[in-house]
PDB file of N, CA and C in Angstrom:
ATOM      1  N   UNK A   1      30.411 -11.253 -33.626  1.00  0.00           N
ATOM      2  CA  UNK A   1      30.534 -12.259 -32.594  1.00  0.00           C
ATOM      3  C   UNK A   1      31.023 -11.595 -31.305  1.00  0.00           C
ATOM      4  N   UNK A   2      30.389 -12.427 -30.087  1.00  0.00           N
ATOM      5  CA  UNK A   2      30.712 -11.142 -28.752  1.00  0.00           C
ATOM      6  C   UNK A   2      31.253 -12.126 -28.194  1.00  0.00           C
ATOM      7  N   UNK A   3      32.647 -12.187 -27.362  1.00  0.00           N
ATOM      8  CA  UNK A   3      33.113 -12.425 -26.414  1.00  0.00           C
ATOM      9  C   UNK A   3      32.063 -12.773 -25.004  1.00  0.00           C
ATOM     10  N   UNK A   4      32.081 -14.378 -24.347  1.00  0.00           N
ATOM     11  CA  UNK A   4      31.294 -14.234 -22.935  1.00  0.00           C
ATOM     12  C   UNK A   4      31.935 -14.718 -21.829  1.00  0.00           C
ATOM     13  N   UNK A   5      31.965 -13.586 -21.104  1.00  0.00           N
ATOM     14  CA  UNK A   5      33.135 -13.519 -19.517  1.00  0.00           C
ATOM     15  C   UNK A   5      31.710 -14.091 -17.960  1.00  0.00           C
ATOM     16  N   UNK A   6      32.144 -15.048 -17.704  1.00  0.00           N
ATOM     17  CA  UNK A   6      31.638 -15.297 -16.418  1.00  0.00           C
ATOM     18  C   UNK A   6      31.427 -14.560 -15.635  1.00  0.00           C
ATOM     19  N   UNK A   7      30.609 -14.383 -14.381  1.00  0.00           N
ATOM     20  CA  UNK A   7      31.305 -13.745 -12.899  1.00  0.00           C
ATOM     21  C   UNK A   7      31.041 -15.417 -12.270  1.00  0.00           C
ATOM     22  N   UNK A   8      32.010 -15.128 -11.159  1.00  0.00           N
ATOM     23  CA  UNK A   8      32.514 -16.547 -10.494  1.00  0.00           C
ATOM     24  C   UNK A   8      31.169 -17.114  -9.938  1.00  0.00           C
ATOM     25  N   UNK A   9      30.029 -16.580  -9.420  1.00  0.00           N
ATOM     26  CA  UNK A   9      29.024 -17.256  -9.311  1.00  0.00           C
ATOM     27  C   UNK A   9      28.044 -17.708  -9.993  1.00  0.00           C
ATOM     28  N   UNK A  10      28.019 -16.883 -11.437  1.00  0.00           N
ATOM     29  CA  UNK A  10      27.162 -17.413 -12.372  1.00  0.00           C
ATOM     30  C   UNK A  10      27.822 -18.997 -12.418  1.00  0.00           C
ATOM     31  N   UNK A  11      29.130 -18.808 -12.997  1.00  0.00           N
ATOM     32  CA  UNK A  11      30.148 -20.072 -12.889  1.00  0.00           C
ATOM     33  C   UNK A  11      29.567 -21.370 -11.927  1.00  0.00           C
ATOM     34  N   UNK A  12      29.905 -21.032 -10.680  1.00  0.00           N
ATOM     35  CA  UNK A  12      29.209 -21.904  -9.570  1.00  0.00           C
ATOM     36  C   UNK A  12      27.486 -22.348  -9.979  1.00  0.00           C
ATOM     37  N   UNK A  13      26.530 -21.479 -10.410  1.00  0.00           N
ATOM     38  CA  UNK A  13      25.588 -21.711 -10.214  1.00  0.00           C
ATOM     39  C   UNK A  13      25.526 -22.388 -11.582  1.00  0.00           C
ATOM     40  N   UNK A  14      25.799 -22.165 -12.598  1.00  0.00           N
ATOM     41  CA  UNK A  14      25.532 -23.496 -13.893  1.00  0.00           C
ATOM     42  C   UNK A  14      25.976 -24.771 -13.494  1.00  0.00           C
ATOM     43  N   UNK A  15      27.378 -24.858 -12.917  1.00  0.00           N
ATOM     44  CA  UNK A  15      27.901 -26.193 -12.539  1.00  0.00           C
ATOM     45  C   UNK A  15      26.835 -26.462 -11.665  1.00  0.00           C
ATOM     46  N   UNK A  16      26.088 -26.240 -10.634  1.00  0.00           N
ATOM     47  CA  UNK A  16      25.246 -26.694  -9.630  1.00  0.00           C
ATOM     48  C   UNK A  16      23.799 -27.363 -10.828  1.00  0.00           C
ATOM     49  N   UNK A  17      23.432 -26.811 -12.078  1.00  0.00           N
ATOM     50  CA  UNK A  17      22.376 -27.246 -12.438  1.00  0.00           C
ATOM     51  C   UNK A  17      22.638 -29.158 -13.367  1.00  0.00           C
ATOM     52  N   UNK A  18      21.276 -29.146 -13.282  1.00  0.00           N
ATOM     53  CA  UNK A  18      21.388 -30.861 -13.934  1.00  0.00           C
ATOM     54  C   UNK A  18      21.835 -30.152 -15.486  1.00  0.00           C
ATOM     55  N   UNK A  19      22.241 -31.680 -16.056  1.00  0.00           N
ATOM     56  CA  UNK A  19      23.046 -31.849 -16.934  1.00  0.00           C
ATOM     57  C   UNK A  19      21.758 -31.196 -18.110  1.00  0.00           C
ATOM     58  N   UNK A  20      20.781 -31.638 -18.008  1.00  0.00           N
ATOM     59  CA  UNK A  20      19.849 -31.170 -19.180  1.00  0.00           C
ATOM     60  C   UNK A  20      19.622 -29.541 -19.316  1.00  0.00           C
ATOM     61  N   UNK A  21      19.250 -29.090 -18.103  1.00  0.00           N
ATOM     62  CA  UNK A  21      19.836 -27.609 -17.964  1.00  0.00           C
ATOM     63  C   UNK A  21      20.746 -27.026 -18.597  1.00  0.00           C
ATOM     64  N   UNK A  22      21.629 -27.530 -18.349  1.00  0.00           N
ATOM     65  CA  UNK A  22      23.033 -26.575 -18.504  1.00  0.00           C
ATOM     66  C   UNK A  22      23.455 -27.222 -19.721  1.00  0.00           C
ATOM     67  N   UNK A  23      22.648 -28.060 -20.650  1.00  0.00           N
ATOM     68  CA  UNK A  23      22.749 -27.742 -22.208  1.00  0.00           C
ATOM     69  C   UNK A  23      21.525 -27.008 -22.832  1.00  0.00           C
ATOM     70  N   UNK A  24      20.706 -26.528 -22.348  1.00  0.00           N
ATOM     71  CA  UNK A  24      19.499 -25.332 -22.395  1.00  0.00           C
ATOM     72  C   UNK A  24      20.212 -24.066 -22.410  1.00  0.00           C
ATOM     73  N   UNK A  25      21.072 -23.974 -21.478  1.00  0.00           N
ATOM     74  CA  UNK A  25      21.367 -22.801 -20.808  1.00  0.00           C
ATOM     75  C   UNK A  25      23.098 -22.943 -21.951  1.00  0.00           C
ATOM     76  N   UNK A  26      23.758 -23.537 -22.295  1.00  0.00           N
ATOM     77  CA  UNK A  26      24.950 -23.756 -22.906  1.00  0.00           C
ATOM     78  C   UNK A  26      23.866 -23.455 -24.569  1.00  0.00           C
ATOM     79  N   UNK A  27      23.105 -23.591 -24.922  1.00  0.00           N
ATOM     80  CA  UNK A  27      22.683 -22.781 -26.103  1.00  0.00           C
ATOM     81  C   UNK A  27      22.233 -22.023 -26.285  1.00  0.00           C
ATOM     82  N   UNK A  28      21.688 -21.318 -25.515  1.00  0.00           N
ATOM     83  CA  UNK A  28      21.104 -19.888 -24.906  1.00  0.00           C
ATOM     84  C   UNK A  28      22.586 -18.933 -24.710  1.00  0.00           C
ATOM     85  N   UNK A  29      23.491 -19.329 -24.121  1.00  0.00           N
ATOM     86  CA  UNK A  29      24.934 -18.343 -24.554  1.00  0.00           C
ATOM     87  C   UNK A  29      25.300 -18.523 -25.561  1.00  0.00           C
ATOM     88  N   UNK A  30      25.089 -19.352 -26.066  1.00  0.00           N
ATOM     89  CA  UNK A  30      25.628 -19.881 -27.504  1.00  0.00           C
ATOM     90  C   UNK A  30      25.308 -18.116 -28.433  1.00  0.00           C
ATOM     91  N   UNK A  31      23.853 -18.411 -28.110  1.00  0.00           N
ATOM     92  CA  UNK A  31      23.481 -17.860 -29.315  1.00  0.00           C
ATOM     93  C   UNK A  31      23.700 -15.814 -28.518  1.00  0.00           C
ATOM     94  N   UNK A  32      23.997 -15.723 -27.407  1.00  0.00           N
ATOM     95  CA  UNK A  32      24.347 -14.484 -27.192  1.00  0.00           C
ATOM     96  C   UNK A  32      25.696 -14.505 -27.508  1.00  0.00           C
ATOM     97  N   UNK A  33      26.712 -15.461 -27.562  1.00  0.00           N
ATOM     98  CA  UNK A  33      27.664 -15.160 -28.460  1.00  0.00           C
ATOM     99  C   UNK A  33      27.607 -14.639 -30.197  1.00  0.00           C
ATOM    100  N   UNK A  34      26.699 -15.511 -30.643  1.00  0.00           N
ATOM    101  CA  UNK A  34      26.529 -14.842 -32.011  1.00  0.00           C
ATOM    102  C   UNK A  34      25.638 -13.593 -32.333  1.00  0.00           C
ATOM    103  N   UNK A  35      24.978 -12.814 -31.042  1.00  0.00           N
ATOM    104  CA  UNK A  35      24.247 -11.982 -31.037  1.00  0.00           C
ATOM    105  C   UNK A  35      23.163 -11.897 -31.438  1.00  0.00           C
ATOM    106  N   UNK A  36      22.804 -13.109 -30.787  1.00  0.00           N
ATOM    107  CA  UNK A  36      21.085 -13.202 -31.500  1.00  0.00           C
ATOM    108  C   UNK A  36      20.259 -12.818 -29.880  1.00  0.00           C
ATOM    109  N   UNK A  37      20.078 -12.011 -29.867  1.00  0.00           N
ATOM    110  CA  UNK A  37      19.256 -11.098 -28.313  1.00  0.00           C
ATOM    111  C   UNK A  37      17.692 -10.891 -28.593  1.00  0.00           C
ATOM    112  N   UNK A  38      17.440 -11.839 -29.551  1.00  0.00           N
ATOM    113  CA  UNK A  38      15.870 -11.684 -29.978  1.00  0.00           C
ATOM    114  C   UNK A  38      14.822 -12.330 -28.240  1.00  0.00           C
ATOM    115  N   UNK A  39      13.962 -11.887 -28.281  1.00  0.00           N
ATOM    116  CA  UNK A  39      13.216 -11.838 -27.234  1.00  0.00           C
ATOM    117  C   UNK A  39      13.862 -11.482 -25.308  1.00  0.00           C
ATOM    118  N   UNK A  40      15.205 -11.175 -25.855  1.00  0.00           N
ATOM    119  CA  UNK A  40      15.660 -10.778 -24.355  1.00  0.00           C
ATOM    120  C   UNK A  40      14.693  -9.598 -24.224  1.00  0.00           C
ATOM    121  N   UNK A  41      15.005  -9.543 -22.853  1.00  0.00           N
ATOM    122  CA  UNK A  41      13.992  -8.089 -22.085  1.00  0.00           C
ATOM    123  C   UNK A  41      15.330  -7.200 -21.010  1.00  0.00           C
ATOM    124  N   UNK A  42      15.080  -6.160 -21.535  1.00  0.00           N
ATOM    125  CA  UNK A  42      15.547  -5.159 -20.779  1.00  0.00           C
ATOM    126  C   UNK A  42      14.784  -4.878 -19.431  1.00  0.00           C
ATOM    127  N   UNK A  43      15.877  -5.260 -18.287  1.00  0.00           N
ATOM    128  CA  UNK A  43      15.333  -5.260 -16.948  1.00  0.00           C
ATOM    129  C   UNK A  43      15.185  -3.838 -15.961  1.00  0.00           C
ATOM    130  N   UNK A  44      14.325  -3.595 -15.349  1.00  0.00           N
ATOM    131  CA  UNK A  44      14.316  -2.314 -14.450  1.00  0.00           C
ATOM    132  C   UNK A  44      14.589  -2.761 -13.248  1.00  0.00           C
ATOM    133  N   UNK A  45      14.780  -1.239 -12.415  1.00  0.00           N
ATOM    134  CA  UNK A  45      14.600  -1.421 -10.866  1.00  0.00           C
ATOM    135  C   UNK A  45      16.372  -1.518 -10.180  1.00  0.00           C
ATOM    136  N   UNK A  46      17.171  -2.484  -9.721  1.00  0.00           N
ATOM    137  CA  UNK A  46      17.957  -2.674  -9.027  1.00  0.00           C
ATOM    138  C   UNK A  46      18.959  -3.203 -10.219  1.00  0.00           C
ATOM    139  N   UNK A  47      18.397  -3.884 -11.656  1.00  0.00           N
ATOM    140  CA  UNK A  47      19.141  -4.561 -12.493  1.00  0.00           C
ATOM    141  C   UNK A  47      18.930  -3.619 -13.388  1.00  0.00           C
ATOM    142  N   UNK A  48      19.049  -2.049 -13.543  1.00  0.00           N
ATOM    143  CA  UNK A  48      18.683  -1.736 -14.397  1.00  0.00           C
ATOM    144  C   UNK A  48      20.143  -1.767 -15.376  1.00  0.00           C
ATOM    145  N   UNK A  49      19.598  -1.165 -16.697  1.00  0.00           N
ATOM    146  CA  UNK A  49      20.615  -1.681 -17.481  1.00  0.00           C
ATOM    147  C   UNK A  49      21.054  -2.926 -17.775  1.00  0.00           C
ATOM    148  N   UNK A  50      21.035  -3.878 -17.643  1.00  0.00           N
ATOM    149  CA  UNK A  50      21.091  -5.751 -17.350  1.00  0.00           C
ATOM    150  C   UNK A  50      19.695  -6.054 -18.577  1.00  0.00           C
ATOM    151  N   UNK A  51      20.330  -7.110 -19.058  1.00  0.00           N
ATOM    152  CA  UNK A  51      19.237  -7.983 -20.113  1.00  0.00           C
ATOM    153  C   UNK A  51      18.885  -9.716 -19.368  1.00  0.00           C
ATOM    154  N   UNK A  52      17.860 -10.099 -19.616  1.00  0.00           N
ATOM    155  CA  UNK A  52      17.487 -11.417 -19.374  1.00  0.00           C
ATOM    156  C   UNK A  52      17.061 -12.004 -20.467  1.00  0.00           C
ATOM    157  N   UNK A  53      17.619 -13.123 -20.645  1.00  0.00           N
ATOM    158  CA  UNK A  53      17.334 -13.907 -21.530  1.00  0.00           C
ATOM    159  C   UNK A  53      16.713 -15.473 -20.302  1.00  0.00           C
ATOM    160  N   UNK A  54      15.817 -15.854 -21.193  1.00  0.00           N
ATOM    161  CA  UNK A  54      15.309 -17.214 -21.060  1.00  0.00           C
ATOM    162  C   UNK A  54      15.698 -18.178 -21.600  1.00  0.00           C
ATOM    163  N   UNK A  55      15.701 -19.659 -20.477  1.00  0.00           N
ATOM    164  CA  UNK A  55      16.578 -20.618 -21.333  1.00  0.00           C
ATOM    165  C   UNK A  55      15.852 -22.256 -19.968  1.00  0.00           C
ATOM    166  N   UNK A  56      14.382 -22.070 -20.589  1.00  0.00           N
ATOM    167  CA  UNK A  56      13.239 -22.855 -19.797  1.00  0.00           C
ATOM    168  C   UNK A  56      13.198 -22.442 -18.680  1.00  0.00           C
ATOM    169  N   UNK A  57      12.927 -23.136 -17.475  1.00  0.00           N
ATOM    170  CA  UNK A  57      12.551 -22.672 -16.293  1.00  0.00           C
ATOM    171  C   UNK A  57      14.124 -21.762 -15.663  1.00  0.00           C
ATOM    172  N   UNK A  58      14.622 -21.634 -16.428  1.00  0.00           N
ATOM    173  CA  UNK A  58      15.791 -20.916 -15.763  1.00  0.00           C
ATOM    174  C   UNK A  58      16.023 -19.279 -16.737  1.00  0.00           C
ATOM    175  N   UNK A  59      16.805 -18.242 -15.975  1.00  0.00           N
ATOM    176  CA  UNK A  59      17.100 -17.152 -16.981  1.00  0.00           C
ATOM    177  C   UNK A  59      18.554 -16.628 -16.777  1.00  0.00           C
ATOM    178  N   UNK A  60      18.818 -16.292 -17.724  1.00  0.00           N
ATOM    179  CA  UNK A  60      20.536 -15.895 -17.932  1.00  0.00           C
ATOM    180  C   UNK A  60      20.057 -14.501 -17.769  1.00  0.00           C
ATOM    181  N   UNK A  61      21.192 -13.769 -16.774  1.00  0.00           N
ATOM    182  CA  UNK A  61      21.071 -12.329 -16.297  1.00  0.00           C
ATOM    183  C   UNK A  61      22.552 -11.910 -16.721  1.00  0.00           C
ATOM    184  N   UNK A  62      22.432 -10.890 -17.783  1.00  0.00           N
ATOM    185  CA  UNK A  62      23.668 -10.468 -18.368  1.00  0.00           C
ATOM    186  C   UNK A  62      24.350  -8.798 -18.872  1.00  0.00           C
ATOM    187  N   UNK A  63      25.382  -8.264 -18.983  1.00  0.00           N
ATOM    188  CA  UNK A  63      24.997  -7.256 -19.058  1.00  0.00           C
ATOM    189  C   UNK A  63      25.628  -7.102 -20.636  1.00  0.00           C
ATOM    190  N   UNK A  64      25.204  -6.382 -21.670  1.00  0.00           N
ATOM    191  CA  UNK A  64      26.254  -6.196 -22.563  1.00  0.00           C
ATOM    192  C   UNK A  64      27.022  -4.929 -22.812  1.00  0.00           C
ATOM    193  N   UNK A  65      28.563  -5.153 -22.826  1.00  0.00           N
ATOM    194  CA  UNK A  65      28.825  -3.771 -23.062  1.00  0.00           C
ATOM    195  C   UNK A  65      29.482  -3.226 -24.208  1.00  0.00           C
ATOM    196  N   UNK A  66      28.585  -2.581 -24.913  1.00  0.00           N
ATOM    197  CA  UNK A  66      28.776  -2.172 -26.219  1.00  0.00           C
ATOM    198  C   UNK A  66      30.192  -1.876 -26.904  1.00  0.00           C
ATOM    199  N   UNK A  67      30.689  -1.144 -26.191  1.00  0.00           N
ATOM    200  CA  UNK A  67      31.944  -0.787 -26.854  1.00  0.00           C
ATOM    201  C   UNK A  67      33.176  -1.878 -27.413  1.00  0.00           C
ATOM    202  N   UNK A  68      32.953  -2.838 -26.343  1.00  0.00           N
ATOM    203  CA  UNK A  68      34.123  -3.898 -26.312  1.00  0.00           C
ATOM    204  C   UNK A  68      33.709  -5.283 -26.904  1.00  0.00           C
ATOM    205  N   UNK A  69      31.984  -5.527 -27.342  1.00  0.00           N
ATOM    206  CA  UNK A  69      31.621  -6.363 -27.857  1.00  0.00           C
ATOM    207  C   UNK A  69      31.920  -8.125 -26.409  1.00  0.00           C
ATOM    208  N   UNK A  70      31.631  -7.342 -25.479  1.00  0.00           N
ATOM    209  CA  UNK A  70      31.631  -8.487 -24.117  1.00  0.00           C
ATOM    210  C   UNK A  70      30.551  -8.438 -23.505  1.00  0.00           C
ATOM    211  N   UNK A  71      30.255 -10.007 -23.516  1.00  0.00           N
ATOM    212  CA  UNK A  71      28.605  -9.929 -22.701  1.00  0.00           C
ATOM    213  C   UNK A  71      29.486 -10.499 -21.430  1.00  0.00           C
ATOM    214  N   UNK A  72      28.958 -10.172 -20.313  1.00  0.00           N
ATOM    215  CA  UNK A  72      28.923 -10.805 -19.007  1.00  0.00           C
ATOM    216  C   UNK A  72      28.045 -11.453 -18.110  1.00  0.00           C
ATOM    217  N   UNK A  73      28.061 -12.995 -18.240  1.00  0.00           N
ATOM    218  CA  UNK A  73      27.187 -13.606 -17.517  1.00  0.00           C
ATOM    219  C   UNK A  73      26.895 -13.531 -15.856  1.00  0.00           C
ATOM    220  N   UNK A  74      26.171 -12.931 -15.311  1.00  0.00           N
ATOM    221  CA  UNK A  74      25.990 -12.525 -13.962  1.00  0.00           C
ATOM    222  C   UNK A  74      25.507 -13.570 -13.406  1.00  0.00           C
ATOM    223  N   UNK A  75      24.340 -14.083 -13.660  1.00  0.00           N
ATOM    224  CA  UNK A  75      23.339 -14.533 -12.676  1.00  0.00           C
ATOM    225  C   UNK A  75      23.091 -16.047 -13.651  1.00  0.00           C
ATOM    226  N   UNK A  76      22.804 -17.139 -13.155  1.00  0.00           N
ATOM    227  CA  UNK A  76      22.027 -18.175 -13.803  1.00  0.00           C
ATOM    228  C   UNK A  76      21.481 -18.396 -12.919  1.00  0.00           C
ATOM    229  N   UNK A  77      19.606 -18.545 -12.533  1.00  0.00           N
ATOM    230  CA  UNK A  77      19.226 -19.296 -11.501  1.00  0.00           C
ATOM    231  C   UNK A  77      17.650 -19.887 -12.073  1.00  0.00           C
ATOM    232  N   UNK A  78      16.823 -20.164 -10.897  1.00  0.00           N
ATOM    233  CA  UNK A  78      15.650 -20.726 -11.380  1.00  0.00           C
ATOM    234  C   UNK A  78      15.106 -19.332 -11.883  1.00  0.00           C
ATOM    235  N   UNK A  79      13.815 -19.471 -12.314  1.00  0.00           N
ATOM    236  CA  UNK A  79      13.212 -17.982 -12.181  1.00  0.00           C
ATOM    237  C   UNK A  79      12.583 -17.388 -11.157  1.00  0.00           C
ATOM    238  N   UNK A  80      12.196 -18.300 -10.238  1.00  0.00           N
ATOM    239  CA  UNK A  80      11.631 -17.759  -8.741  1.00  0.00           C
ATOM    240  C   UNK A  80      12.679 -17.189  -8.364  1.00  0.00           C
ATOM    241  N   UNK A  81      14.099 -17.779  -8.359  1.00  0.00           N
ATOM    242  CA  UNK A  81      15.160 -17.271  -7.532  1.00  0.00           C
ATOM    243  C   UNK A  81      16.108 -15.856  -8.127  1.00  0.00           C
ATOM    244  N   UNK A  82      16.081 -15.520  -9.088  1.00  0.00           N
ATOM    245  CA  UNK A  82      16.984 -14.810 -10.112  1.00  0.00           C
ATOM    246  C   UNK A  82      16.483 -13.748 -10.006  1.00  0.00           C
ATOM    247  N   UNK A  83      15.891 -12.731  -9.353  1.00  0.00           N
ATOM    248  CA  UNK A  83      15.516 -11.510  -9.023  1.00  0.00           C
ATOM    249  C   UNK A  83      15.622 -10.880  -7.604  1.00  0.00           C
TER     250      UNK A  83
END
């Protein structure tokens, strides 16, 4: 089981989504708490190192760091916007 630490704008940006969202997106961490990372994608370019997970028209941008068993939620946005 992994520990999941916010950054203050991911924070801001879930509270900003509708309520149906952000129980999409509240089981989608769910399950990166229990370490289920099945179909995430390892991102290139500017995010390298960073995983995305999908969670409907929106994607959780996160990083995990192995040693300490802590994912960190970076980014929640639409998918047009989240890159």
């Amino acid at each position: 089981m992994y520990n999941i630490a916010f950054d203050k704008n991911a924070e801001k940006e879930f509270l900003k989504l509708d309520t149906k969202a952000q129980k999409l997106v509240t089981i989608k961490i769910l399950d990166l708490k229990n370490g289920n990372f099945s179909n995430d994608k390892k991102l290139k370019g500017k995010h390298k190192g960073k995983f995305r997970k999908r969670a409907g028209r929106y994607r959780i941008i996160y990083l995990k760091e192995n040693n300490y068993l802590v994912i960190s939620v970076i980014r929640i946005a639409h998918r047009k916007e989240v890159y």
